[in-house]
Protein backbone atom coordinates (compact mmCIF):
# COMPACT_ATOMS: atom_id res chain seq x y z
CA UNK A 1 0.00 0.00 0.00
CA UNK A 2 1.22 3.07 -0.79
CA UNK A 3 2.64 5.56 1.87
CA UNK A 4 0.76 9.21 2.34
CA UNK A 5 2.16 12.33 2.00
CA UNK A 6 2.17 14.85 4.10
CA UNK A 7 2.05 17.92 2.77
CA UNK A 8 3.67 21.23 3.41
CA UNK A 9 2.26 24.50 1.99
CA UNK A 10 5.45 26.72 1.73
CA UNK A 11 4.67 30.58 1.23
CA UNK A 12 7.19 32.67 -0.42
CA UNK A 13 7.81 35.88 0.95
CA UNK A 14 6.61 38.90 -0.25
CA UNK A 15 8.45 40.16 -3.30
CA UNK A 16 11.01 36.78 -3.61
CA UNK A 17 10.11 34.86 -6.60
CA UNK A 18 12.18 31.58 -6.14
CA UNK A 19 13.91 29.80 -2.94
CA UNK A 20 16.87 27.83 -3.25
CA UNK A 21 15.81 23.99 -3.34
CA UNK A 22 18.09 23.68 0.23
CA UNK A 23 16.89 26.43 1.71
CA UNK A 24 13.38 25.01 1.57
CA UNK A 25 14.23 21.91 2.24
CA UNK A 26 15.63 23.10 5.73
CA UNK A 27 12.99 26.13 6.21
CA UNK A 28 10.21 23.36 5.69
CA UNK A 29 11.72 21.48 8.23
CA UNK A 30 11.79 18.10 6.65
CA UNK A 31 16.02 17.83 6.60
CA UNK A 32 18.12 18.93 10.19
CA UNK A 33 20.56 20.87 8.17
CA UNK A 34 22.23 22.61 5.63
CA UNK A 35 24.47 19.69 4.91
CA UNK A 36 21.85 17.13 5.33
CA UNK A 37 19.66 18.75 2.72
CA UNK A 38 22.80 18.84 0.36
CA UNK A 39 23.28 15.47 0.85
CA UNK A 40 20.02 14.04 0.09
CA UNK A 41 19.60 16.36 -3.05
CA UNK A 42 22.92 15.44 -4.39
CA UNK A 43 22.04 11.90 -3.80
CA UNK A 44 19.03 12.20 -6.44
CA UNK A 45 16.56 11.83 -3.46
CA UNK A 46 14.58 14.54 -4.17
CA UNK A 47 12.30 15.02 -7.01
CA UNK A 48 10.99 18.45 -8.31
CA UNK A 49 7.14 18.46 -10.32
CA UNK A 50 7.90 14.22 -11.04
CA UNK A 51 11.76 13.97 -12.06
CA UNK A 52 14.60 13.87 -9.79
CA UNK A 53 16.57 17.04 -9.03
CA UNK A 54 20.19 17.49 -7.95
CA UNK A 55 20.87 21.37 -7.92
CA UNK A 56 20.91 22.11 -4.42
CA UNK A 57 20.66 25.79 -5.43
CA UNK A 58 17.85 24.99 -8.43
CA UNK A 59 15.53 28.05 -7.99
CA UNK A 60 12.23 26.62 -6.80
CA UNK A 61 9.45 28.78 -7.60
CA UNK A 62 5.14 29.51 -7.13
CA UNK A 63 3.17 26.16 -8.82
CA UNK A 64 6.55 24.06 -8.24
CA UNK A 65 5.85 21.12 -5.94
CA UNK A 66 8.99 19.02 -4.29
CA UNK A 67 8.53 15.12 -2.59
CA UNK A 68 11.53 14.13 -0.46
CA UNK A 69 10.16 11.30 1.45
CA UNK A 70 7.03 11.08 2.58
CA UNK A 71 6.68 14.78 2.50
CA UNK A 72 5.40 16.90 -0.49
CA UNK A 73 5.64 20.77 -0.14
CA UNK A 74 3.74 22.77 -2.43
CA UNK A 75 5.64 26.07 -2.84
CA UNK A 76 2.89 29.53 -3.17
């Protein structure tokens, strides 16, 4: 059986139109650390709207939605 999500609405602030994929990763609170949420995006871990993404710094932006485990954060 498949495993739920949970999911994570992550607001952008006002007047930013992208976060780094790391920095959301660790502002969402679903990694520990900086480090940690290099490692797991460098090890192809993390997947961006359905394919895998390994830019840590890949500019995530409104509409974009990330899974890293059983967590999907939908970015506004």
């Amino acid at each position: 059986m498949a495993q739920k999500l949970n999911r994570i609405t992550f607001m952008l602030r006002e007047g930013e139109d992208f976060i780094p994929l790391i920095a959301l990763l660790k502002a969402t609170g679903v990694v520990y650390s900086g480090s940690e949420a290099q490692e797991v995006v460098t090890a192809g871990m993390v997947l961006r709207n359905g394919e895998v993404e390994t830019r840590k710094r890949a500019k995530i932006r409104s509409g974009e939605v990330i899974v890293f485990q059983n967590y999907e954060i939908e970015v506004e």
